[in-house]
N, C-alpha and C. Protein backbone atom coordinates (compact mmCIF):
# COMPACT_ATOMS: atom_id res chain seq x y z
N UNK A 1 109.73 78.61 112.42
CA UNK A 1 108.45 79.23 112.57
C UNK A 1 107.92 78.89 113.96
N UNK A 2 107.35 79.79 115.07
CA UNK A 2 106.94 79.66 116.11
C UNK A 2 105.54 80.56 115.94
N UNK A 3 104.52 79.02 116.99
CA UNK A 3 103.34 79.35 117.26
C UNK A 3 102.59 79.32 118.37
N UNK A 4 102.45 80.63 119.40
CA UNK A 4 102.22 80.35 120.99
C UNK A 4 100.47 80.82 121.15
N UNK A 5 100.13 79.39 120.25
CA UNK A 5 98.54 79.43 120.19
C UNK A 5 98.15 78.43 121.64
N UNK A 6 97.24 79.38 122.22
CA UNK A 6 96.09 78.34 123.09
C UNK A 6 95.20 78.62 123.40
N UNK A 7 94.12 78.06 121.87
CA UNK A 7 92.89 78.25 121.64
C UNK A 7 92.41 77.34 120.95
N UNK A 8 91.02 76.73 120.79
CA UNK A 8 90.44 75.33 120.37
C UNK A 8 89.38 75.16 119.65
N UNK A 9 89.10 74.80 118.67
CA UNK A 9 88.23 74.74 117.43
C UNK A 9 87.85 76.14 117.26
N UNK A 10 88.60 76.61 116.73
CA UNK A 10 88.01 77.81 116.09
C UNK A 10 88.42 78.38 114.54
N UNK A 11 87.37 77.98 113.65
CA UNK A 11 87.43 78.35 112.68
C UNK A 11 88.25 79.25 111.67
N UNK A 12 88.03 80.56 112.65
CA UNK A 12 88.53 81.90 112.56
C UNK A 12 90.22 82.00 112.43
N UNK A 13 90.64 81.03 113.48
CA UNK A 13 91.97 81.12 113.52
C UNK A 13 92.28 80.14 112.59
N UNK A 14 92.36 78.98 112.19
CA UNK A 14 92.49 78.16 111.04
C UNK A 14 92.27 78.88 109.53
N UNK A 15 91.13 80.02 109.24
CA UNK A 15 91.32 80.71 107.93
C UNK A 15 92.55 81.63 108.17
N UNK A 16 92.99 82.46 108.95
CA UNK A 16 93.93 83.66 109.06
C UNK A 16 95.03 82.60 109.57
N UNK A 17 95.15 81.43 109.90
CA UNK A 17 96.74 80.90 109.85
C UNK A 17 97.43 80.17 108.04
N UNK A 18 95.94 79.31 107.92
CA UNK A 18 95.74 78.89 106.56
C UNK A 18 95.95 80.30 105.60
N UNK A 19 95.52 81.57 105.33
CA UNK A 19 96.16 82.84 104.67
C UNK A 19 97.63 83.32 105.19
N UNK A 20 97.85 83.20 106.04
CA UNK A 20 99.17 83.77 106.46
C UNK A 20 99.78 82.54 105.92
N UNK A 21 99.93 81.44 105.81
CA UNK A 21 100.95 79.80 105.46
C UNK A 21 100.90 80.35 103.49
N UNK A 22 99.89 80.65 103.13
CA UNK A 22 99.90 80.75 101.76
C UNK A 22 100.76 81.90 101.22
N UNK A 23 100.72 83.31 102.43
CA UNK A 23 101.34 84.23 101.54
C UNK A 23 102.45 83.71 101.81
N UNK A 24 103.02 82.94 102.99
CA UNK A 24 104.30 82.93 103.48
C UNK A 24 105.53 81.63 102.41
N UNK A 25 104.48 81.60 102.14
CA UNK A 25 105.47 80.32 100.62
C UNK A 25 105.31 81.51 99.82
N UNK A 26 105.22 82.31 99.20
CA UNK A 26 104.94 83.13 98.14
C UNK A 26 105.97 84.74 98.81
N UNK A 27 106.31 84.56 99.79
CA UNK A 27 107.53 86.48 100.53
C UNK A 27 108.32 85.86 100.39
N UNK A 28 109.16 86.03 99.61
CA UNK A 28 110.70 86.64 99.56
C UNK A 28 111.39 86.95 100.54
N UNK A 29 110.87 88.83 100.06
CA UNK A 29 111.41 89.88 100.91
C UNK A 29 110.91 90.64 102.12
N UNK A 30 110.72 89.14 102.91
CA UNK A 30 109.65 89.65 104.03
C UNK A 30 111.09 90.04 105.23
N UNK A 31 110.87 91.01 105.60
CA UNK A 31 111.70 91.65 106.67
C UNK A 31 111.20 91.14 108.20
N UNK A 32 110.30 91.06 108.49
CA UNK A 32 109.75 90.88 110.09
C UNK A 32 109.37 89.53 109.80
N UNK A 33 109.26 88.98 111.42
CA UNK A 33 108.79 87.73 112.26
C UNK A 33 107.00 87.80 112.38
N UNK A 34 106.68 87.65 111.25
CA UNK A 34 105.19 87.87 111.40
C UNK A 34 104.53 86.13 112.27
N UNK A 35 105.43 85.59 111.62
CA UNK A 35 105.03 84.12 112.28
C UNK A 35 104.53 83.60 113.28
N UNK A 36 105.43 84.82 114.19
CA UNK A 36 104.87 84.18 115.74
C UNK A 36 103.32 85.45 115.89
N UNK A 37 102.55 84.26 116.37
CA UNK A 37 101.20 84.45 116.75
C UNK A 37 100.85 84.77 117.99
N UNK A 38 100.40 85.55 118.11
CA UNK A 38 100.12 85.30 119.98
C UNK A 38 98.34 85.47 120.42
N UNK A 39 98.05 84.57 121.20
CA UNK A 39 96.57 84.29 121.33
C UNK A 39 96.84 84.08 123.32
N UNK A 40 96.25 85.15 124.09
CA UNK A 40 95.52 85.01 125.10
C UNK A 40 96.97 84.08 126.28
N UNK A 41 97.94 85.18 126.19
CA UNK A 41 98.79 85.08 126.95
C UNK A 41 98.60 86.23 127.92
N UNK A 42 99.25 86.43 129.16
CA UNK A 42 98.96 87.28 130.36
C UNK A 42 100.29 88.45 129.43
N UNK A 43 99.36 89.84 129.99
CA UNK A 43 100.70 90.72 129.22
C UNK A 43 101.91 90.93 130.32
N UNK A 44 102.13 90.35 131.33
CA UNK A 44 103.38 89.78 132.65
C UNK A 44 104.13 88.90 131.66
N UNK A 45 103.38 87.64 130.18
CA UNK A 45 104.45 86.51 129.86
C UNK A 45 105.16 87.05 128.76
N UNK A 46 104.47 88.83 128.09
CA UNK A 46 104.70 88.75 126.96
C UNK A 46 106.20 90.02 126.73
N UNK A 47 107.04 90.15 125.98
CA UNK A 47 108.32 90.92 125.50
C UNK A 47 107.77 90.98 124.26
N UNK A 48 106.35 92.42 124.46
CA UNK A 48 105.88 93.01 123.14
C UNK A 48 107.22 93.57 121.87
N UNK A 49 108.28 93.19 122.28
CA UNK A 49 109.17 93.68 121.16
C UNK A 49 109.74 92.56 120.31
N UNK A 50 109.03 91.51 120.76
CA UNK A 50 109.39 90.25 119.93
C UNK A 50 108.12 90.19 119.21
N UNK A 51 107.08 91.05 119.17
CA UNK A 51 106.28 90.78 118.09
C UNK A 51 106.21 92.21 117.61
N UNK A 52 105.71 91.76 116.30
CA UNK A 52 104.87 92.95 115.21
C UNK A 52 103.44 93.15 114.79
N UNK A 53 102.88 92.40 114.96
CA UNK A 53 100.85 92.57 115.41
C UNK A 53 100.70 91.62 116.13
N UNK A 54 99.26 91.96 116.59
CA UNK A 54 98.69 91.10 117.09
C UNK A 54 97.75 90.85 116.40
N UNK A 55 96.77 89.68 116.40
CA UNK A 55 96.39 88.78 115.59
C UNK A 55 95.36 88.42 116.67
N UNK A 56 93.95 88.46 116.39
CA UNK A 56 92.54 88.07 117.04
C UNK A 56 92.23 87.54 116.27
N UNK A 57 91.68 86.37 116.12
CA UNK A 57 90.42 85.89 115.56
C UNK A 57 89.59 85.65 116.06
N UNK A 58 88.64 85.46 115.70
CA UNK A 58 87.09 85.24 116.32
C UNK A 58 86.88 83.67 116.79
N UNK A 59 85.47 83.78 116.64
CA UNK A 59 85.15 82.16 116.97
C UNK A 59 83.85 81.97 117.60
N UNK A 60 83.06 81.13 118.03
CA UNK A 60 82.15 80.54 118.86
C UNK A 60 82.30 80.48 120.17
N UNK A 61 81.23 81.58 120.43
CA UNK A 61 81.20 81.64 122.15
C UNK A 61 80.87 80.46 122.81
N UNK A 62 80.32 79.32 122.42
CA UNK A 62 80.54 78.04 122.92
C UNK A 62 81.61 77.08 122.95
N UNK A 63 82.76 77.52 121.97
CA UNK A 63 84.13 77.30 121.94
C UNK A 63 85.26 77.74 122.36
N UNK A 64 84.97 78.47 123.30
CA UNK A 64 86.61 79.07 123.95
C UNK A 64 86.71 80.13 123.65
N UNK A 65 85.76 80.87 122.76
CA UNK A 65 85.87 82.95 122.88
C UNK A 65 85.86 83.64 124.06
N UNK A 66 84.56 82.89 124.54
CA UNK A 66 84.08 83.92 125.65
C UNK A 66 85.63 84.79 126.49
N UNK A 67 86.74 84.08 126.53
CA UNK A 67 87.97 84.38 127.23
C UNK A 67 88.45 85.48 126.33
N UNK A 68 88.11 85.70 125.49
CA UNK A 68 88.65 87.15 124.63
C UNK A 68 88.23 87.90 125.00
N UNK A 69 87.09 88.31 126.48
CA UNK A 69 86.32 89.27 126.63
C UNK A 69 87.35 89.66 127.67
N UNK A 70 88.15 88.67 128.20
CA UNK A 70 88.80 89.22 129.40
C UNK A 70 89.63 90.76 129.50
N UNK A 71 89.94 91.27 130.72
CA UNK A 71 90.52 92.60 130.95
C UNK A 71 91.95 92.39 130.15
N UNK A 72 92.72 90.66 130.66
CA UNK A 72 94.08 90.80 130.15
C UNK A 72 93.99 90.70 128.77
N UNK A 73 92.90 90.23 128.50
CA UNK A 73 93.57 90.54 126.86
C UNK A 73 92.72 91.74 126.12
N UNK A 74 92.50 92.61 126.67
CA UNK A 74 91.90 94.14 126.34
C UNK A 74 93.29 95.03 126.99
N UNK A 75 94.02 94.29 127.98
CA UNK A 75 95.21 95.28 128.40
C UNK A 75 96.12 94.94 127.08
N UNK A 76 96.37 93.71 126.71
CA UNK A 76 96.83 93.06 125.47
C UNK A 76 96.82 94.13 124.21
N UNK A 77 95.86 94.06 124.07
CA UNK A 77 95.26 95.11 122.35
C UNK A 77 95.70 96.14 123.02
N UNK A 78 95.81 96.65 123.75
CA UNK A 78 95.93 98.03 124.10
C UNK A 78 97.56 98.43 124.29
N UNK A 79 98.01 97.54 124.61
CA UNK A 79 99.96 97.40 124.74
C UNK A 79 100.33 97.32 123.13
N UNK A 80 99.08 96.74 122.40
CA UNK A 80 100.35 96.72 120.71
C UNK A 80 99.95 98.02 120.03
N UNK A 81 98.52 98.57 120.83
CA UNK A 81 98.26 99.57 119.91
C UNK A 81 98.31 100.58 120.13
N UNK A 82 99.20 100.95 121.94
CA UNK A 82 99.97 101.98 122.13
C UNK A 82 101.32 102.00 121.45
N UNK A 83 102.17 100.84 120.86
CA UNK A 83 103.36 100.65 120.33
C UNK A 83 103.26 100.95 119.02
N UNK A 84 102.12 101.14 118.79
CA UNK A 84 101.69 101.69 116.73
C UNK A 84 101.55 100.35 116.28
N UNK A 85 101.38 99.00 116.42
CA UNK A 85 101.85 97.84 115.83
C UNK A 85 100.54 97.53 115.69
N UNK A 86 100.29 96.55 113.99
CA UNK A 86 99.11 96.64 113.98
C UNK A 86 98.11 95.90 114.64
N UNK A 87 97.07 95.87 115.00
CA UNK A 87 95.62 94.86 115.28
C UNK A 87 94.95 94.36 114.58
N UNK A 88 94.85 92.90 114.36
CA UNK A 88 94.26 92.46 112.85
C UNK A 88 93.22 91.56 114.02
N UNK A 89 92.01 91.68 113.57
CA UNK A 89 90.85 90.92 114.15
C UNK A 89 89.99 90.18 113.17
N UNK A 90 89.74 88.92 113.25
CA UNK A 90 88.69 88.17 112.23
C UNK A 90 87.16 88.29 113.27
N UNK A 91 86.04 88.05 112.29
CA UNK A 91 85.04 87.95 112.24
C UNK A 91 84.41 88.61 113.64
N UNK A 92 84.36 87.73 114.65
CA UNK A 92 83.74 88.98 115.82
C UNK A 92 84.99 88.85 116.92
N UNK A 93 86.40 89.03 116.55
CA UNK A 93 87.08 89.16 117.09
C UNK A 93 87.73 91.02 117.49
N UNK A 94 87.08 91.26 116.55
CA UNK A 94 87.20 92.82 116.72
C UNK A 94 86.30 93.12 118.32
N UNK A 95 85.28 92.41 118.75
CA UNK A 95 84.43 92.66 119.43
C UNK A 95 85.26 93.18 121.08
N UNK A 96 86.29 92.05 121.42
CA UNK A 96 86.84 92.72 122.68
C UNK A 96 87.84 93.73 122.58
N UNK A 97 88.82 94.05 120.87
CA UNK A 97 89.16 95.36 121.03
C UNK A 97 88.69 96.81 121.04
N UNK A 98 87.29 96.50 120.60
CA UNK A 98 85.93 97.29 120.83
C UNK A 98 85.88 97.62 122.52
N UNK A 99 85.42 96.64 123.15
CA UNK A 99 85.52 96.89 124.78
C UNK A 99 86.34 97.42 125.12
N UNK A 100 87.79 97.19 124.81
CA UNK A 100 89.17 97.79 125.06
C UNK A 100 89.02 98.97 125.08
N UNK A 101 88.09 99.65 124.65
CA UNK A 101 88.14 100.98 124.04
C UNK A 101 88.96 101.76 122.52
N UNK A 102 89.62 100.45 122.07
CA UNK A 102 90.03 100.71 120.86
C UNK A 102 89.62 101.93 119.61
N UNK A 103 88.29 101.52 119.70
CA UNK A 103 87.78 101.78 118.14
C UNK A 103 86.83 102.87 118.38
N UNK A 104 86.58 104.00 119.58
CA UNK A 104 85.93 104.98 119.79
C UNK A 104 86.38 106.15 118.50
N UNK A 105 84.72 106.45 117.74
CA UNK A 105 84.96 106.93 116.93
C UNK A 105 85.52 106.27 115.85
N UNK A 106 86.05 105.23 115.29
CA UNK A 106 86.60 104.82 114.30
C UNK A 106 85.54 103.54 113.90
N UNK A 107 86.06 103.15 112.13
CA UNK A 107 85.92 102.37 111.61
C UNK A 107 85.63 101.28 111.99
N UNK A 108 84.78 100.45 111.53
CA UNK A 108 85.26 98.98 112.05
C UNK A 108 83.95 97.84 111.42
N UNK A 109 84.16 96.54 111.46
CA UNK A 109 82.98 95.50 110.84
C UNK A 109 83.27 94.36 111.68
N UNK A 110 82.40 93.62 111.40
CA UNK A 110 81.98 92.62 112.08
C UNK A 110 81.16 91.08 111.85
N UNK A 111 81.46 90.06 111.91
CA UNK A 111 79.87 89.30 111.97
C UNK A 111 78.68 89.95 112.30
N UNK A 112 78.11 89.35 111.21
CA UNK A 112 76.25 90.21 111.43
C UNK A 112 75.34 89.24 111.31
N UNK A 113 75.79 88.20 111.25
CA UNK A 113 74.84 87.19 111.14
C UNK A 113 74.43 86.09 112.13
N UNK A 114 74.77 86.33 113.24
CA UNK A 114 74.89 85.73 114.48
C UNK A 114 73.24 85.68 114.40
N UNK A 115 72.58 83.87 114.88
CA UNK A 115 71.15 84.42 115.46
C UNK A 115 71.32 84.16 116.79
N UNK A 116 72.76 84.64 117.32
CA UNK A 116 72.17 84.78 119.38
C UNK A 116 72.82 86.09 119.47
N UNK A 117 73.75 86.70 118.89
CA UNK A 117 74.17 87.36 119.18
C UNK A 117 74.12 88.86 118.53
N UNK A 118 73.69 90.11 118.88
CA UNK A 118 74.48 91.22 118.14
C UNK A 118 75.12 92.04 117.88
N UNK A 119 76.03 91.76 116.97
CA UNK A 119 77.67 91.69 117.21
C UNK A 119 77.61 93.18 116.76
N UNK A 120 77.06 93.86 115.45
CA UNK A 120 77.15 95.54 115.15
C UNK A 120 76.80 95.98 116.16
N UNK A 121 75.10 95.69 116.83
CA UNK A 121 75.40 96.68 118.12
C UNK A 121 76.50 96.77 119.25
N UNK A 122 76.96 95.50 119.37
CA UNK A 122 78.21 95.44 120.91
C UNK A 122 79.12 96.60 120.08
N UNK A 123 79.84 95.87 118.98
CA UNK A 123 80.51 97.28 118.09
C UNK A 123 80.53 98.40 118.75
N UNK A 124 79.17 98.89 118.11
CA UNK A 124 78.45 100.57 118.19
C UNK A 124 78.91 100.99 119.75
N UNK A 125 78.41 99.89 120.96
CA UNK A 125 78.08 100.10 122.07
C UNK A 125 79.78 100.44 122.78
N UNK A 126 80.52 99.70 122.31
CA UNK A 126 82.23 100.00 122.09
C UNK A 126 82.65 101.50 121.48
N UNK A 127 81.26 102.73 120.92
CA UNK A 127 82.07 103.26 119.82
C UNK A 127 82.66 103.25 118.96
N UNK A 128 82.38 102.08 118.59
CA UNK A 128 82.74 101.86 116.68
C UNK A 128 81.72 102.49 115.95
N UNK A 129 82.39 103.11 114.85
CA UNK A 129 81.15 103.05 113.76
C UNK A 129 81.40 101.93 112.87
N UNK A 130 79.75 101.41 112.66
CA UNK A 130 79.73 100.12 112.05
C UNK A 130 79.54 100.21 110.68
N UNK A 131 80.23 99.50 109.59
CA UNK A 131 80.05 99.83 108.47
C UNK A 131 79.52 98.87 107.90
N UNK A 132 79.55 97.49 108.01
CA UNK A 132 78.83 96.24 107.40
C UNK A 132 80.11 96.13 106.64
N UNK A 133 81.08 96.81 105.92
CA UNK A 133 81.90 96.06 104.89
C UNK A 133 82.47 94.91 105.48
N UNK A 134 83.29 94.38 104.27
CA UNK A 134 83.73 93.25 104.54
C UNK A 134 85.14 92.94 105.11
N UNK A 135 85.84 94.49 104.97
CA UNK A 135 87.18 94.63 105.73
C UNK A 135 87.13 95.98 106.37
N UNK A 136 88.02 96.76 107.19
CA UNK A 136 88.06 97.95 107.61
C UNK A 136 89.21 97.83 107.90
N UNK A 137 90.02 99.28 107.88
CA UNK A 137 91.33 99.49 108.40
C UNK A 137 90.99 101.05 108.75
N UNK A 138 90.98 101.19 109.95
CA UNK A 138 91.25 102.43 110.71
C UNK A 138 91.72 102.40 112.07
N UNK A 139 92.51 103.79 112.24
CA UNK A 139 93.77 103.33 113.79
C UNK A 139 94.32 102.47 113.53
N UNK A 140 95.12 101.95 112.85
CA UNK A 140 96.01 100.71 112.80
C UNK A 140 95.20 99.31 113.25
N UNK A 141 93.65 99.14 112.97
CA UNK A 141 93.32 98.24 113.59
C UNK A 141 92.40 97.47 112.11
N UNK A 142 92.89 96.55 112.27
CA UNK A 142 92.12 95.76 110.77
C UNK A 142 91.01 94.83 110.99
N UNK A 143 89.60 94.72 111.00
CA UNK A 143 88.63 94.31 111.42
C UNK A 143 88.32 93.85 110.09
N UNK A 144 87.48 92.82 110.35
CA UNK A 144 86.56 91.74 109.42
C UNK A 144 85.16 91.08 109.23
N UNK A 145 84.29 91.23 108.32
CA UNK A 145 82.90 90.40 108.53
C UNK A 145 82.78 89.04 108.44
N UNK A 146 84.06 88.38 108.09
CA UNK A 146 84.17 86.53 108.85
C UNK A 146 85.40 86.13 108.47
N UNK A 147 85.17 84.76 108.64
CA UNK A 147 86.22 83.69 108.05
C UNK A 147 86.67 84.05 106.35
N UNK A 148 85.70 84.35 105.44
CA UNK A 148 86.29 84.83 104.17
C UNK A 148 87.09 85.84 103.92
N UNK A 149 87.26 86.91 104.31
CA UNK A 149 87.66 87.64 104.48
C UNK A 149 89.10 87.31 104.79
N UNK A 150 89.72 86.22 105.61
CA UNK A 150 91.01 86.51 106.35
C UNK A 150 92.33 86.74 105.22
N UNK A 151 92.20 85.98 103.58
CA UNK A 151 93.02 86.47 102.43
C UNK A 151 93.15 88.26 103.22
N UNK A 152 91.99 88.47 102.51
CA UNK A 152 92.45 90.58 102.39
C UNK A 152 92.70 90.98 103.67
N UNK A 153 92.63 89.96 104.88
CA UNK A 153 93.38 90.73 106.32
C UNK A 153 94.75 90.61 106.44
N UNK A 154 95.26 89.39 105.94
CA UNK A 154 96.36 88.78 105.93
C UNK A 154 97.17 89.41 104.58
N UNK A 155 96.72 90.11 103.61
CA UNK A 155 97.11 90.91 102.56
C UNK A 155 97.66 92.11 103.44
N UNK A 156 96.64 92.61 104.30
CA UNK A 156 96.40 94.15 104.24
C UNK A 156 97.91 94.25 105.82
N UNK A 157 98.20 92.83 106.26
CA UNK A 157 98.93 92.76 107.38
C UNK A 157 100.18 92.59 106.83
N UNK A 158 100.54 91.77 105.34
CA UNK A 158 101.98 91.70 104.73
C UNK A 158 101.92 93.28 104.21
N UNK A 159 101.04 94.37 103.84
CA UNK A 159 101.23 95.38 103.71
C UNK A 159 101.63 96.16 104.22
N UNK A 160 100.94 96.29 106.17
CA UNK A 160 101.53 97.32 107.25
C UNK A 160 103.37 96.68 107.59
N UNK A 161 103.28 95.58 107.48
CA UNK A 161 104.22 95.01 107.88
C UNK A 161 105.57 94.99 107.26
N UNK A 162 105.33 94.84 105.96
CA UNK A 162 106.53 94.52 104.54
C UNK A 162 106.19 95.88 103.31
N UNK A 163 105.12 96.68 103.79
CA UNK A 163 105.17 97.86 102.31
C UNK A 163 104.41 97.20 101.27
N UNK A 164 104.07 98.42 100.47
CA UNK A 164 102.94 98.09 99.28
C UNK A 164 103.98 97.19 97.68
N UNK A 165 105.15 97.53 98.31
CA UNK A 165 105.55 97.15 96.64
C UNK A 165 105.73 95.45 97.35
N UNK A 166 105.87 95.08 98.19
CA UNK A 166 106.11 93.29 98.51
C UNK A 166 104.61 93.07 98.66
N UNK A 167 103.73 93.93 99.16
CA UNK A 167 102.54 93.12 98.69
C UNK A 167 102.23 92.92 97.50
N UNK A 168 102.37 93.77 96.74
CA UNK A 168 102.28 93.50 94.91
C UNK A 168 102.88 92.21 94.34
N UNK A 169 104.48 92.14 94.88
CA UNK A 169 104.94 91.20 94.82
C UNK A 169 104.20 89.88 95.26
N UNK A 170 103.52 89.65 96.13
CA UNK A 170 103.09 88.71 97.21
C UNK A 170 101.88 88.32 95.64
N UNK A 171 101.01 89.34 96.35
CA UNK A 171 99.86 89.28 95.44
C UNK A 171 99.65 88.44 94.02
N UNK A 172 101.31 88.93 93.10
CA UNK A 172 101.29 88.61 91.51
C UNK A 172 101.42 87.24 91.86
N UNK A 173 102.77 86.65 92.41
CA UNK A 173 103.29 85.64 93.30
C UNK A 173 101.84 84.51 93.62
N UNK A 174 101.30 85.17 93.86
CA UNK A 174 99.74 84.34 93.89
C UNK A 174 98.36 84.17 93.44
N UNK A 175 98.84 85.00 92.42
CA UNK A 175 97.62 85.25 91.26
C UNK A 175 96.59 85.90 91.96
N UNK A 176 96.61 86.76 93.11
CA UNK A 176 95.35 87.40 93.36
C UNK A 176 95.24 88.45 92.89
C-alpha cells in the first residue's frame, strides 16, 4: 500500500483515509490501486496513469488548506477530470475544484457551517449549484458537507471504481 500524502492536521483526510482502510479489509474483488493517494504534488511529478481518482479533502485554512487554492492543483483536478477518472472531495475541499472551473452548472455541497467563511457562496461563485445535501455526485465529481460523510464518499468511490455489485459486496461485508 502506497501513500504520497503531504499535508498536516487535517481532519478531513484522516476520516476519508480511516473509510477507505475499513472498506479495504472488507474488497475482495477490488480490481484497481485505489490506495495510492495523491495530495498537492506538481502535475510535472505526477504519471496520471498510475492513478484512478483523485482524492481532496478539506481542512482548516489555518492548517495547510489555503495551498489547495493553488493554480497547480486546479491544473491537477482538471488532468483527472479530463481522463474521466473520478474527483472525490471532503467537506470544503470541493471548494478549489470549484475555482478549477470544474463544477459550472453542476451539482455539488459543501461545509456550511464555517463562522469565517462562506463556503456555498465561493461554490455558487465557482458555478456550482449548491444543494446543502450531504453528498453529491455529478460530472464524475463527488463532493461532501464534512468529515461524516467520508463512509458514503468512499462507498460511492469503491463504486465508480470496482461496480455496483462489489459495492454490495463491500457494503454486506460491513454491515452498512
Amino acid at each position: 500500500m502506497k501513500h504520497n500524502i503531504s499535508i498536516k492536521d487535517n481532519h478531513c483526510l484522516e476520516s476519508i483515509l480511516e473509510a477507505i482502510s475499513k472498506i479495504s479489509k472488507y474488497t475482495r474483488k477490488l480490481k484497481t490501486n485505489y490506495e495510492k493517494i495523491l495530495i498537492f504534488l506538481s502535475k510535472e511529478q505526477i504519471d496520471f496513469s498510475d492513478f484512478d481518482a483523485f482524492v481532496l479533502p478539506g481542512g482548516f485554512h489555518s492548517h495547510g488548506f489555503d495551498e489547495a487554492y493553488s493554480e497547480e492543483l486546479h491544473k491537477i483536478a482538471r488532468e483527472f477530470h479530463k481522463q474521466n477518472k473520478p474527483v472525490a472531495t471532503l467537506c470544503v475541499g470541493v471548494l478549489p475544484v470549484s475555482d478549477a472551473g470544474l463544477l459550472k452548472g453542476k451539482k455539488a455541497t459543501t461545509y456550511n457551517l464555517s463562522r469565517f467563511h462562506d463556503n456555498p457562496d465561493r461554490l455558487q461563485n465557482g458555478g456550482a449549484i449548491y444543494t446543502g445535501s450531504k453528498v453529491e455526485f455529478d460530472n464524475n465529481i463527488i463532493s461532501s458537507a464534512g468529515p461524516a460523510s467520508s463512509l458514503a464518499v468512499a462507498f460511492k468511490l469503491v463504486e465508480l471504481l470496482t461496480g455496483k455489485e462489489n459495492l454490495k459486496e463491500v457494503k454486506k461485508l460491513m454491515m452498512a
